[in-house]
N, C-alpha and C. Protein backbone atom coordinates (compact mmCIF):
# COMPACT_ATOMS: atom_id res chain seq x y z
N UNK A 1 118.82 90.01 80.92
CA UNK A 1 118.46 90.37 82.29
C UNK A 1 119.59 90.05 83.27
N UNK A 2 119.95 88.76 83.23
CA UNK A 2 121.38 88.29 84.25
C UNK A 2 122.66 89.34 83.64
N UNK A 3 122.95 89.80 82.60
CA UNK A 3 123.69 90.83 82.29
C UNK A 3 123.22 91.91 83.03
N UNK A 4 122.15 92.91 83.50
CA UNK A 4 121.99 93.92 83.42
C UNK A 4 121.90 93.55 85.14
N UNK A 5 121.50 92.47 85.92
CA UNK A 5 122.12 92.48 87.13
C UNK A 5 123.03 92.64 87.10
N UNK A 6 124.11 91.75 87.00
CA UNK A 6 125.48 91.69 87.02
C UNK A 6 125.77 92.82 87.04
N UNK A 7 125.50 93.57 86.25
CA UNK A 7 126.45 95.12 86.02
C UNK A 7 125.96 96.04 87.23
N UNK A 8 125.15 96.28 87.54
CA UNK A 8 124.41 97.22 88.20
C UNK A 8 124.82 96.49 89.86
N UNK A 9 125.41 94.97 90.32
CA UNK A 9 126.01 94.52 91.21
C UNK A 9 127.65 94.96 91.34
N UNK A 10 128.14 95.38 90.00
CA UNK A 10 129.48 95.60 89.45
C UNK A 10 129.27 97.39 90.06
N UNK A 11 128.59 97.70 89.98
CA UNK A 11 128.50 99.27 90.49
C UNK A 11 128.21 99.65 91.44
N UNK A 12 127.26 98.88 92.37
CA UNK A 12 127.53 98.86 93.69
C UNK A 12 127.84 98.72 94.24
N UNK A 13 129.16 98.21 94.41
CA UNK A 13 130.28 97.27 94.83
C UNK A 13 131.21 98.59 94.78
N UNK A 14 131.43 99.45 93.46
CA UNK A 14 131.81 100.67 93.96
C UNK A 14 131.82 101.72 94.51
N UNK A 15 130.27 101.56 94.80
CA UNK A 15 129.87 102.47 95.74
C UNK A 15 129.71 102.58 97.02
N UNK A 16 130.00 103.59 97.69
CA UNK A 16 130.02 103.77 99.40
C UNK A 16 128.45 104.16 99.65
N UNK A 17 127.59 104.13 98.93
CA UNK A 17 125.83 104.11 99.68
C UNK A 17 125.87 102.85 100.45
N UNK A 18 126.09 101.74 99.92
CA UNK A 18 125.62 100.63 100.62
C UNK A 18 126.75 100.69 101.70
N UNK A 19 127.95 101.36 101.81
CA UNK A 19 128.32 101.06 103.82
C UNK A 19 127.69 102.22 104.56
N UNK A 20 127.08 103.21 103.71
CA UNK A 20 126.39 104.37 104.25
C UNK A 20 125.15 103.81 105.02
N UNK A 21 124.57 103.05 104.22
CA UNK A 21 123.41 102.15 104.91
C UNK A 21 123.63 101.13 106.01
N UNK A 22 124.84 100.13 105.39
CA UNK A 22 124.67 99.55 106.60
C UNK A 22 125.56 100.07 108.23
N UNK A 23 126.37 101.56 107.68
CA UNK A 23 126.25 102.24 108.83
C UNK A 23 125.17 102.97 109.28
N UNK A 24 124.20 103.05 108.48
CA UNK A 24 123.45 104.01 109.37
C UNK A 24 122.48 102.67 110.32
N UNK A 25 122.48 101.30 109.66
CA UNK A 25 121.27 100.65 110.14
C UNK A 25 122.21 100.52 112.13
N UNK A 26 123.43 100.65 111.85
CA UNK A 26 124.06 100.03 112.64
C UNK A 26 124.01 100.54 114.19
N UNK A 27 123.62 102.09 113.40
CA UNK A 27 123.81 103.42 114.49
C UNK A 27 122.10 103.28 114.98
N UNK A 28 121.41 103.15 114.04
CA UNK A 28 119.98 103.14 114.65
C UNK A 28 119.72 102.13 115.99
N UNK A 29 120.36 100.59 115.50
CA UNK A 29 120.36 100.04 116.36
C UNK A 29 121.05 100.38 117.69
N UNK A 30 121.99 100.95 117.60
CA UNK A 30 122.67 101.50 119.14
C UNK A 30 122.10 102.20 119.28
N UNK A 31 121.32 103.28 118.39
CA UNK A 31 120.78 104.60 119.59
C UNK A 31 119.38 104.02 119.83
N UNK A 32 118.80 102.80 119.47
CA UNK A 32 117.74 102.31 120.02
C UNK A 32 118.01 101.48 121.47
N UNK A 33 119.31 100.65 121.47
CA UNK A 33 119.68 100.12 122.59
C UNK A 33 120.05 100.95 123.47
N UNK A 34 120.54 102.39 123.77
CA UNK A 34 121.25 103.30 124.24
C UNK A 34 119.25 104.07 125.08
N UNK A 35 118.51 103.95 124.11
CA UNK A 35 117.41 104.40 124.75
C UNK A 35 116.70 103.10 125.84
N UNK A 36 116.98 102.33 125.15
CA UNK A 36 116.39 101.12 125.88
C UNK A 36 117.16 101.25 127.77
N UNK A 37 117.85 101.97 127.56
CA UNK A 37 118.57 102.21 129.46
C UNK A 37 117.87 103.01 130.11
N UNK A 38 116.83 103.80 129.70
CA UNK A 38 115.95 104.60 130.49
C UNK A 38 114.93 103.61 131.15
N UNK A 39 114.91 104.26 132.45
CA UNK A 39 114.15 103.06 133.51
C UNK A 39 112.43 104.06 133.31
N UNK A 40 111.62 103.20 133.49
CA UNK A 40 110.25 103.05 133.46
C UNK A 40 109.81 102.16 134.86
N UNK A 41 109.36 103.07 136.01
CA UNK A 41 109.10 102.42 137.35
C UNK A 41 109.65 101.53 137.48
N UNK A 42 110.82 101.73 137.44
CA UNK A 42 112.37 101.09 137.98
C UNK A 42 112.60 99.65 137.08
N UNK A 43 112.69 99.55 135.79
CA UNK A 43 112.83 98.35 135.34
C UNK A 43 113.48 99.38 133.69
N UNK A 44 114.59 98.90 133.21
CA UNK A 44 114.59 99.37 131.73
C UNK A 44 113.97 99.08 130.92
N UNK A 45 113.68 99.73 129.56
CA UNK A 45 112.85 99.06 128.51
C UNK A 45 113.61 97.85 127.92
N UNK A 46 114.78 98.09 127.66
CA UNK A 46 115.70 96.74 126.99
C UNK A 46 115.48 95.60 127.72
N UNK A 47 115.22 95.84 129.33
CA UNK A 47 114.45 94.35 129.76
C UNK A 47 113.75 93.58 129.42
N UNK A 48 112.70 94.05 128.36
CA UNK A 48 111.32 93.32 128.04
C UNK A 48 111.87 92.70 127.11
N UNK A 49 111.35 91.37 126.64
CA UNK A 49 111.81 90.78 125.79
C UNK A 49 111.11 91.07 124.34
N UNK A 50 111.82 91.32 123.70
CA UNK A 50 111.40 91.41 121.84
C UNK A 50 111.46 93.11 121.82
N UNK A 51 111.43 94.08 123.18
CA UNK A 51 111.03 95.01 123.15
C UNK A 51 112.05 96.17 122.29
N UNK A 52 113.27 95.28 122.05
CA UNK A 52 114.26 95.86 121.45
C UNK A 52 114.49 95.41 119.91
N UNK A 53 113.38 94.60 119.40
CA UNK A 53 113.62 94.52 118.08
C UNK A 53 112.72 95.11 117.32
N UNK A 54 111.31 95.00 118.10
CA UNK A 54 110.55 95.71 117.87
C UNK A 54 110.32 97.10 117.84
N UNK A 55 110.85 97.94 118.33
CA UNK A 55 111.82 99.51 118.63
C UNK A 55 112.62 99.89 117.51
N UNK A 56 113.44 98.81 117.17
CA UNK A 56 114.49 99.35 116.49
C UNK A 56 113.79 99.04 114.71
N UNK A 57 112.73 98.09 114.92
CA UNK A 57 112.06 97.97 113.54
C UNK A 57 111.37 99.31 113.26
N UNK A 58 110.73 99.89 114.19
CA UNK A 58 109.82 100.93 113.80
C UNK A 58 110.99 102.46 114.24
N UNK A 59 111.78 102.46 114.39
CA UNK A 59 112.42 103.93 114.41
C UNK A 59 113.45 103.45 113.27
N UNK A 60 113.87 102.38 112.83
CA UNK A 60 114.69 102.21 111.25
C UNK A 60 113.67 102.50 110.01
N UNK A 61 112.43 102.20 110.89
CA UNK A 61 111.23 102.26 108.74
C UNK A 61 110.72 103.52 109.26
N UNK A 62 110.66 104.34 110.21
CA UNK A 62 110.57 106.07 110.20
C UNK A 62 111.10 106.94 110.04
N UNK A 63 112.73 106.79 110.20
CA UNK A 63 113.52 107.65 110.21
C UNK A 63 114.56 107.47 109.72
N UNK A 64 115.36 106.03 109.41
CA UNK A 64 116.35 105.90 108.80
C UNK A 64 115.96 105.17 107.31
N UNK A 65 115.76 103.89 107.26
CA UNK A 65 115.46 103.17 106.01
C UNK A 65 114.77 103.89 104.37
N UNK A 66 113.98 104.91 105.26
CA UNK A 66 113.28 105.48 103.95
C UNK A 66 114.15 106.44 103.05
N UNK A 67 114.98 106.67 103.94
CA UNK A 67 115.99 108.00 103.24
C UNK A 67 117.16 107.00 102.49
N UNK A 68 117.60 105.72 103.47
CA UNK A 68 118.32 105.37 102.57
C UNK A 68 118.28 104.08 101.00
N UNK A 69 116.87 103.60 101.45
CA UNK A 69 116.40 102.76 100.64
C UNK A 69 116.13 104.09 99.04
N UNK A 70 115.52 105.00 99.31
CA UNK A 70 115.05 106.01 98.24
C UNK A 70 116.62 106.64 97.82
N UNK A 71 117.66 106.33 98.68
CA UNK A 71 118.82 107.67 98.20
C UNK A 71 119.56 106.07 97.12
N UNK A 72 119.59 105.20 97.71
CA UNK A 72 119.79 103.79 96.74
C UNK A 72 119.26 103.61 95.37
N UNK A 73 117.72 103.63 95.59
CA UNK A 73 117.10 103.91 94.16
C UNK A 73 117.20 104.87 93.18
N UNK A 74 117.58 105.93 93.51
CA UNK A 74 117.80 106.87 93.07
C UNK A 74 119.01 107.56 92.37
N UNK A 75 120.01 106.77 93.12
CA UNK A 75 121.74 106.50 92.73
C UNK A 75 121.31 105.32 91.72
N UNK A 76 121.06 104.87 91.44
CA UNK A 76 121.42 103.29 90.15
C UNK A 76 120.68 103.60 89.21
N UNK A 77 119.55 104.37 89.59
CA UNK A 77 118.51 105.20 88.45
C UNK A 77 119.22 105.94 87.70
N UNK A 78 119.72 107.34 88.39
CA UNK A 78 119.46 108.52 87.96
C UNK A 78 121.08 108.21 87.33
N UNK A 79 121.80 107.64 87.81
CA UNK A 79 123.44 108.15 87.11
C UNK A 79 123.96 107.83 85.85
N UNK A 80 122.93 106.81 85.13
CA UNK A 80 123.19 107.14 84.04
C UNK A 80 123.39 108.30 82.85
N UNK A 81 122.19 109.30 83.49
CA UNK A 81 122.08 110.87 82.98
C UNK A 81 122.88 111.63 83.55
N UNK A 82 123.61 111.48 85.10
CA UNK A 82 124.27 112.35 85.37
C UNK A 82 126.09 112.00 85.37
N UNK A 83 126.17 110.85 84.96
CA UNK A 83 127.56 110.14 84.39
C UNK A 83 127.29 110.35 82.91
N UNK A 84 126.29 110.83 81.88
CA UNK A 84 126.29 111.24 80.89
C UNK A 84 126.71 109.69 80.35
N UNK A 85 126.39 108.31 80.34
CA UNK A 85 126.35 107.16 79.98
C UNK A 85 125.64 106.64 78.53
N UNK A 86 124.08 107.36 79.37
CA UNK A 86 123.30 106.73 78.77
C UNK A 86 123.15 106.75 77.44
N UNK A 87 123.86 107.82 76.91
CA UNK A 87 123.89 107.65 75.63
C UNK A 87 125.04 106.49 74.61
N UNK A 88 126.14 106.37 75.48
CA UNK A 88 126.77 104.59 74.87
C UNK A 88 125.88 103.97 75.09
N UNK A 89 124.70 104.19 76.02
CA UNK A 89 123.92 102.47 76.21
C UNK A 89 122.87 102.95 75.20
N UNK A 90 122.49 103.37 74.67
CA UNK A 90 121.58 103.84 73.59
C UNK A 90 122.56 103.04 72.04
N UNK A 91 123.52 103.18 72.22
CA UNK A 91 123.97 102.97 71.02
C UNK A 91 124.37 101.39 71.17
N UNK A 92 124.35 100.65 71.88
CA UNK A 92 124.43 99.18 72.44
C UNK A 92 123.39 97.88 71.17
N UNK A 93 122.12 98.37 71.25
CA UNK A 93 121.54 99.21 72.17
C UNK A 93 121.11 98.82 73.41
N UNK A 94 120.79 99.02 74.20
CA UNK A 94 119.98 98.91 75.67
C UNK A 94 118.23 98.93 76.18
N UNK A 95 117.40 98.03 76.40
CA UNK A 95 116.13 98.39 76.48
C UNK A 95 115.95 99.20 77.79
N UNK A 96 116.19 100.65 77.77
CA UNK A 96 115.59 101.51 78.74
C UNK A 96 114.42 101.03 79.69
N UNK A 97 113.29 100.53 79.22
CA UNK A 97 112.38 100.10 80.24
C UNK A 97 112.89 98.72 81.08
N UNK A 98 113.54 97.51 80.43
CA UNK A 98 114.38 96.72 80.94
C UNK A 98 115.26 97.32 81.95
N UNK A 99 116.06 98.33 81.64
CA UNK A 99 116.92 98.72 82.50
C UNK A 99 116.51 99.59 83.80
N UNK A 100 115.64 99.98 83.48
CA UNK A 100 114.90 100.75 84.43
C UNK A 100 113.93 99.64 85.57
N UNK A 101 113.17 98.44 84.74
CA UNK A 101 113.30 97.10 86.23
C UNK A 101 114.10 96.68 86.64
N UNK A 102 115.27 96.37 86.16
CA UNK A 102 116.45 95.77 86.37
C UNK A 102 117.12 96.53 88.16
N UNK A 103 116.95 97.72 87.44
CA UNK A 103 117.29 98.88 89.12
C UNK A 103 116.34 99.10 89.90
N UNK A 104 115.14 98.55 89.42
CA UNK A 104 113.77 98.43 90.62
C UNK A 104 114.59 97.40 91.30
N UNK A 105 115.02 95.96 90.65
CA UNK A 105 114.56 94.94 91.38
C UNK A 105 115.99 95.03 92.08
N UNK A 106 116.90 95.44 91.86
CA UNK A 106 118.32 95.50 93.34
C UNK A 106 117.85 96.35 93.95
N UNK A 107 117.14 97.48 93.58
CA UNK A 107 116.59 98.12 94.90
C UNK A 107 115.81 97.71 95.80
N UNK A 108 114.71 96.75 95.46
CA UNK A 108 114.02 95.95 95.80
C UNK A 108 115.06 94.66 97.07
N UNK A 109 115.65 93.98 95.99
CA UNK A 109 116.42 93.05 97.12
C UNK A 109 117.46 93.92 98.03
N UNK A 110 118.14 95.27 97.47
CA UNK A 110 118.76 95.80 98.60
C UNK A 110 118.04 96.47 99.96
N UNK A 111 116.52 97.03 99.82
CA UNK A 111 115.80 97.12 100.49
C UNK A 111 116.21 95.93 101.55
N UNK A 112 115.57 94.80 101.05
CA UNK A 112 114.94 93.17 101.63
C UNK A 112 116.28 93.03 102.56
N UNK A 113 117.40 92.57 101.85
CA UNK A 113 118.70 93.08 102.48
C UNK A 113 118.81 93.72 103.73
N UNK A 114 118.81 94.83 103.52
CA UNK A 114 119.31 96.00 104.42
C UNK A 114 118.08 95.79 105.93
N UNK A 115 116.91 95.18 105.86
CA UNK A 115 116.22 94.85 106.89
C UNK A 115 116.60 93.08 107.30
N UNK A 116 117.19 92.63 106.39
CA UNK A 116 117.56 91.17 106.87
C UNK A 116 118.77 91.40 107.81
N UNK A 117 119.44 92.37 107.28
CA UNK A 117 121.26 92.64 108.59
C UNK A 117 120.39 93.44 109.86
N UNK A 118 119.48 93.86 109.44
CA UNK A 118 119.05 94.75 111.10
C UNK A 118 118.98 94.10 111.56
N UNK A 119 117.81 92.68 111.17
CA UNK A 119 117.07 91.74 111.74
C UNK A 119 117.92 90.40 112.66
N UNK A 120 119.49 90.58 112.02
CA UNK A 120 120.53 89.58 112.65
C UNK A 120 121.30 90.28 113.47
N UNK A 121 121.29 91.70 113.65
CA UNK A 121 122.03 92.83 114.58
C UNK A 121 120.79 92.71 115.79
N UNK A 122 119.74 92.73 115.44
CA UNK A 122 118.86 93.20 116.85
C UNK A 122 118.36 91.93 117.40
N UNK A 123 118.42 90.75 116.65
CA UNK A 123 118.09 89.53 117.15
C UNK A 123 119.17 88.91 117.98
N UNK A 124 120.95 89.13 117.72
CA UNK A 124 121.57 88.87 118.12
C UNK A 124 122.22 89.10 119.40
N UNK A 125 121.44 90.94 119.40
CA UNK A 125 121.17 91.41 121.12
C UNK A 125 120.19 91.01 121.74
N UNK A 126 119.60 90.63 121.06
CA UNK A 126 117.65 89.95 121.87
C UNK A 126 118.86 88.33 122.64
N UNK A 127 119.03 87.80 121.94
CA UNK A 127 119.44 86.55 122.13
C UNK A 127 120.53 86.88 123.09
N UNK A 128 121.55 87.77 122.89
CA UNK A 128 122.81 87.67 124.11
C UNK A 128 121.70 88.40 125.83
N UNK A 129 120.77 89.29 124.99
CA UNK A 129 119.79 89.36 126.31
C UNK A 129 118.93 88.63 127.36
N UNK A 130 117.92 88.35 126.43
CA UNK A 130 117.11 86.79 126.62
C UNK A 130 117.24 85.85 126.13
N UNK A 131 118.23 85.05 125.95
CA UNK A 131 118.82 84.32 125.06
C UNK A 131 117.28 82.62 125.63
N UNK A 132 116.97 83.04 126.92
CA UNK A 132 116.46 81.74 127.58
C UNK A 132 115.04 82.26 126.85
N UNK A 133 114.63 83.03 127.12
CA UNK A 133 113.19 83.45 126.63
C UNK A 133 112.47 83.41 125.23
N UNK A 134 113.95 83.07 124.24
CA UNK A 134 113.43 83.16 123.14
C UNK A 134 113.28 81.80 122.28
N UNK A 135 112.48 81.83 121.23
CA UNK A 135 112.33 80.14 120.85
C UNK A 135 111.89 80.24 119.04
N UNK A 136 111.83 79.65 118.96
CA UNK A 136 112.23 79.47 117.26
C UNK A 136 110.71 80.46 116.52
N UNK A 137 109.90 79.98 116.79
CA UNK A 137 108.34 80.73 116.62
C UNK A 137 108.54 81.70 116.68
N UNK A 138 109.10 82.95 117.80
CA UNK A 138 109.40 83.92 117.89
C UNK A 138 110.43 84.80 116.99
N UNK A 139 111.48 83.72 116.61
CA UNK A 139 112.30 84.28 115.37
C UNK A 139 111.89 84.43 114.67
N UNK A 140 111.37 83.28 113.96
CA UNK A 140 110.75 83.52 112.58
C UNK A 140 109.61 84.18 112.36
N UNK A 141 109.25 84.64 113.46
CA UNK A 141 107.64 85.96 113.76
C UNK A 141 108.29 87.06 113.11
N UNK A 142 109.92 87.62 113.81
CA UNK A 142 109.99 88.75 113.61
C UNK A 142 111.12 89.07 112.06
N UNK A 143 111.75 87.89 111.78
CA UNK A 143 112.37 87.18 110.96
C UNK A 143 111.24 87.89 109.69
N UNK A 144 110.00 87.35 109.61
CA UNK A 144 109.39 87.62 108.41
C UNK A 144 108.81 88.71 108.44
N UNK A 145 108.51 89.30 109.66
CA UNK A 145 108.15 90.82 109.90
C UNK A 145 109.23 92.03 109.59
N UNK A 146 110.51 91.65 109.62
CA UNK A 146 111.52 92.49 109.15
C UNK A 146 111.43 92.59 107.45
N UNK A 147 111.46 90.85 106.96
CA UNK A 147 111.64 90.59 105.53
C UNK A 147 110.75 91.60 104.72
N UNK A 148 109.28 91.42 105.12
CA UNK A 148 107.62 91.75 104.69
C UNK A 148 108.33 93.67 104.94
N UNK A 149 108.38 93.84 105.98
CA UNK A 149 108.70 95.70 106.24
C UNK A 149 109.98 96.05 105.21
N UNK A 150 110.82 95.16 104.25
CA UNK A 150 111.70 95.60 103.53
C UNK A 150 111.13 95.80 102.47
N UNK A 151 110.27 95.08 102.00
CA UNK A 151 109.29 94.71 100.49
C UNK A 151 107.99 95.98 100.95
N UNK A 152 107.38 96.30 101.46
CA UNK A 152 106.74 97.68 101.71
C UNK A 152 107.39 98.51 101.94
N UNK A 153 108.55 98.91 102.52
CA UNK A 153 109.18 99.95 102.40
C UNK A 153 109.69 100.20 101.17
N UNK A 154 109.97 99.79 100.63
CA UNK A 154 110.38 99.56 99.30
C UNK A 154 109.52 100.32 98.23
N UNK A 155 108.39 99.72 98.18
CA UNK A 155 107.19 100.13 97.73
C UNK A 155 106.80 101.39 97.84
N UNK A 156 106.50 101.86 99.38
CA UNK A 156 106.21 103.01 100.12
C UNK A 156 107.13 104.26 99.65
N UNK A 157 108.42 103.90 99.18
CA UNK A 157 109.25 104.62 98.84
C UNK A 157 109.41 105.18 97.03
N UNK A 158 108.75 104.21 96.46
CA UNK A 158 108.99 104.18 94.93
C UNK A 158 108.87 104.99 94.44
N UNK A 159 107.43 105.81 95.00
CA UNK A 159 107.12 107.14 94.54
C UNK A 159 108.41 108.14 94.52
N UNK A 160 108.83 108.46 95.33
CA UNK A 160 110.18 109.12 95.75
C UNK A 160 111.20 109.05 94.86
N UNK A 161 111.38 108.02 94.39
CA UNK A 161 112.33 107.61 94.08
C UNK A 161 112.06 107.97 91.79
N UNK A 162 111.00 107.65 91.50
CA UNK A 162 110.27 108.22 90.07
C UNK A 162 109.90 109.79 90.23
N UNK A 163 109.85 110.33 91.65
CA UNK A 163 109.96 111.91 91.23
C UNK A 163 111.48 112.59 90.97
N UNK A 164 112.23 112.13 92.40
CA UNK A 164 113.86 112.30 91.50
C UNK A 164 114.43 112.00 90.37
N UNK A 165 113.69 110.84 89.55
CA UNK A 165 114.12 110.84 88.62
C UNK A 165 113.69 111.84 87.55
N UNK A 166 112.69 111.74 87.59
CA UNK A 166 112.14 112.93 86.40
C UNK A 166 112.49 114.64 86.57
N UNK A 167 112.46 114.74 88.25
CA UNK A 167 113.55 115.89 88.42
C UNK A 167 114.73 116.06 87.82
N UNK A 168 115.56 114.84 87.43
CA UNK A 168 116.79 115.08 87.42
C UNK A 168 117.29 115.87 88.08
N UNK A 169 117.60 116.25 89.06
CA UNK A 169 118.29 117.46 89.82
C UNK A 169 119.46 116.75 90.51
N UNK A 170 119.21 115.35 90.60
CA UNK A 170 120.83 114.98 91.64
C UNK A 170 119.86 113.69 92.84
N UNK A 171 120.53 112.74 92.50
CA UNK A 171 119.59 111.55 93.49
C UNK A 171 119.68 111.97 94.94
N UNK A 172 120.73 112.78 95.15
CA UNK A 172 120.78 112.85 96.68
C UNK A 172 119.37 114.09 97.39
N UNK A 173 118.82 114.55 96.01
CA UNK A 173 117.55 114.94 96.43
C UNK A 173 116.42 113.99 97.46
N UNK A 174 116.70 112.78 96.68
CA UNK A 174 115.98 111.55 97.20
C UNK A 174 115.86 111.58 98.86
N UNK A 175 116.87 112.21 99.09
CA UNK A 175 117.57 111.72 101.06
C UNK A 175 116.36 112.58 101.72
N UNK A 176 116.09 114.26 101.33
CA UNK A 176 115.64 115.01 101.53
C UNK A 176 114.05 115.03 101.72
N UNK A 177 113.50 114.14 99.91
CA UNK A 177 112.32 113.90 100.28
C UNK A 177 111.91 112.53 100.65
N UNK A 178 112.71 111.81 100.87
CA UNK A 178 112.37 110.84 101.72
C UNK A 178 112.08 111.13 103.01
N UNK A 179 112.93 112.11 103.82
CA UNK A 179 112.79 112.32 105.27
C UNK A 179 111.57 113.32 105.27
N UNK A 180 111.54 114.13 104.76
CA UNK A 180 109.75 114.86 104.45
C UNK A 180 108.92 113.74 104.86
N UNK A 181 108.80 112.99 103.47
CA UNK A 181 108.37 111.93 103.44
C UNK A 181 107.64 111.15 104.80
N UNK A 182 108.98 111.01 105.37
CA UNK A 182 108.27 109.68 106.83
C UNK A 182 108.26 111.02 107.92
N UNK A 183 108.66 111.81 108.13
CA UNK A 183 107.96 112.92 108.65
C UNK A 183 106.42 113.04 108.95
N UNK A 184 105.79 113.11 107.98
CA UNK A 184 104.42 113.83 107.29
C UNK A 184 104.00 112.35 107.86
N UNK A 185 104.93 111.13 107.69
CA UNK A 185 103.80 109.63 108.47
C UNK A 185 103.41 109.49 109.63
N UNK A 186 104.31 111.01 110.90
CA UNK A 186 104.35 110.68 112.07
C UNK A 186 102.88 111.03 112.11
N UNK A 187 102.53 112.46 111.14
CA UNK A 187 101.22 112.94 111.78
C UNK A 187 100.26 111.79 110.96
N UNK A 188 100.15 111.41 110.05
CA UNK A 188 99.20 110.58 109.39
C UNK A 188 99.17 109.52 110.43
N UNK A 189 100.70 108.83 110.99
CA UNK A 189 99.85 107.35 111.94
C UNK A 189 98.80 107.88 113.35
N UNK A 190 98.84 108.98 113.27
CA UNK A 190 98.02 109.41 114.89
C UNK A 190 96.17 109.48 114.79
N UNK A 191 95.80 108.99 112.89
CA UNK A 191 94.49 109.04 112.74
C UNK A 191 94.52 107.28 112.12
N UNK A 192 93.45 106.62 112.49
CA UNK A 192 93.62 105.55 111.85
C UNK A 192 93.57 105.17 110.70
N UNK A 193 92.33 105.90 110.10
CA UNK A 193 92.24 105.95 108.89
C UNK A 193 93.59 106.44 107.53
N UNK A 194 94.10 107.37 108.15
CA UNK A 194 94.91 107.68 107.29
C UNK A 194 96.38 106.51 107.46
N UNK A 195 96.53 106.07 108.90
CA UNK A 195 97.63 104.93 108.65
C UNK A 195 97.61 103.59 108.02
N UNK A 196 96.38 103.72 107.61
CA UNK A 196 96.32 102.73 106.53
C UNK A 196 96.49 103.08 105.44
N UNK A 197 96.21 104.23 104.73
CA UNK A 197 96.37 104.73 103.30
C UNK A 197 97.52 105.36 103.69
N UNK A 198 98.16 105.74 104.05
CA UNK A 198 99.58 106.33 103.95
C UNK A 198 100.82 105.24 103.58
N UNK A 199 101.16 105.28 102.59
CA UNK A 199 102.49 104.25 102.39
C UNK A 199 103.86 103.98 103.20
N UNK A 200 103.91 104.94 104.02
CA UNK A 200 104.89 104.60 105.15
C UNK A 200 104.74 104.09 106.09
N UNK A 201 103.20 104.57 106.65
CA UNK A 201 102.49 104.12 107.76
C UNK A 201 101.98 102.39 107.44
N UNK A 202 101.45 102.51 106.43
CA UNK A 202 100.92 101.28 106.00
C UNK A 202 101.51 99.94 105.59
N UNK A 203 102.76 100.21 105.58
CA UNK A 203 103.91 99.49 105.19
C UNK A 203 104.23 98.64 106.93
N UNK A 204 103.30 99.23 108.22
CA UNK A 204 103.90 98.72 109.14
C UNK A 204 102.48 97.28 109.67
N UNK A 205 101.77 97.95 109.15
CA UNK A 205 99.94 96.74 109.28
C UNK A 205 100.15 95.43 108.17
């Protein structure tokens, strides 16, 4: 198992998804702060306190995170078949179902990850903002509310991520139906019932 991390850490390390991600988390956060300048009966939204972490949590797990958490899973999955690999690891041999948790679970902590750097990018503007207003209770409120939304998104996404594979067609399919995906959550969160059974939606209760 510590082998089959290792390696699959050895390959991401070559890959440009993960600065793809943490550029895109980077951009979400500015175009969430960039909205936060629109005045509301003469006061901005970035005024309110938390109002900017909380913003940037729910337009990163609607519109950005799902495409790139699923285009992640889907790259460490699928390239063994499409690097034509898998057959040296057959001859190893390799336990396929092993290897196949092995790339759940970095997807899993890169998920967890990739909402822990938002969570020190948007806390770090909360703090140069209201730096007086804020107090330890409050961190660690939103601290574990980021952590908890990486581990359901995650989840919420899996499906996605086991249909590209069996597609085989190319992981970057993943990007495509991921954004379908949290699409189809805008109309599901507007009934209650369904934002609880919806895995994107539900990933935020």
């Amino acid at each position: 198992m510590k082998t089959l991390l290792w390696a699959e850490r050895v390959k991401l390390k070559r890959s440009k998804i993960v600065w793809i991600a943490v550029f895109s988390a980077i951009m979400a956060a500015f175009i969430v702060f960039m909205q936060g300048q629109f005045q509301y009966y003469g006061k901005r939204y970035v005024d309110e306190v938390t109002w900017y972490m909380t913003a940037t949590q729910s337009l990163g797990s609607l519109y950005v995170f799902p495409a790139m958490i699923a285009l992640m899973g889907s790259y460490i999955i699928c390239r063994e078949n499409q690097d034509d690999t898998m057959k040296s690891l057959a001859l190893i041999p390799v336990n396929v179902s092993k290897l196949a948790g092995v790339k759940l679970i970095v997807t899993a902590i890169f998920s967890v990850a990739l909402y822990a750097f938002l969570f020190v990018v948007t806390f770090s503007v909360e703090a140069f903002l209201h730096g007086s207003l804020l107090d330890a209770g409050m961190a660690l409120h939103f601290a574990k509310l980021y952590l908890l939304e990486g581990v359901g998104l995650f989840l919420a996404v899996s499906p996605v991520i086991a249909i590209v594979y069996r597609l085989k067609k190319g992981y970057w399919l993943a990007l495509i139906f991921a954004e379908i995906y949290s699409f189809l959550g805008l109309f599901a969160g507007m009934r209650s019932t369904m934002r609880s059974l919806y895995p994107i939606t539900a990933a935020f209760l």
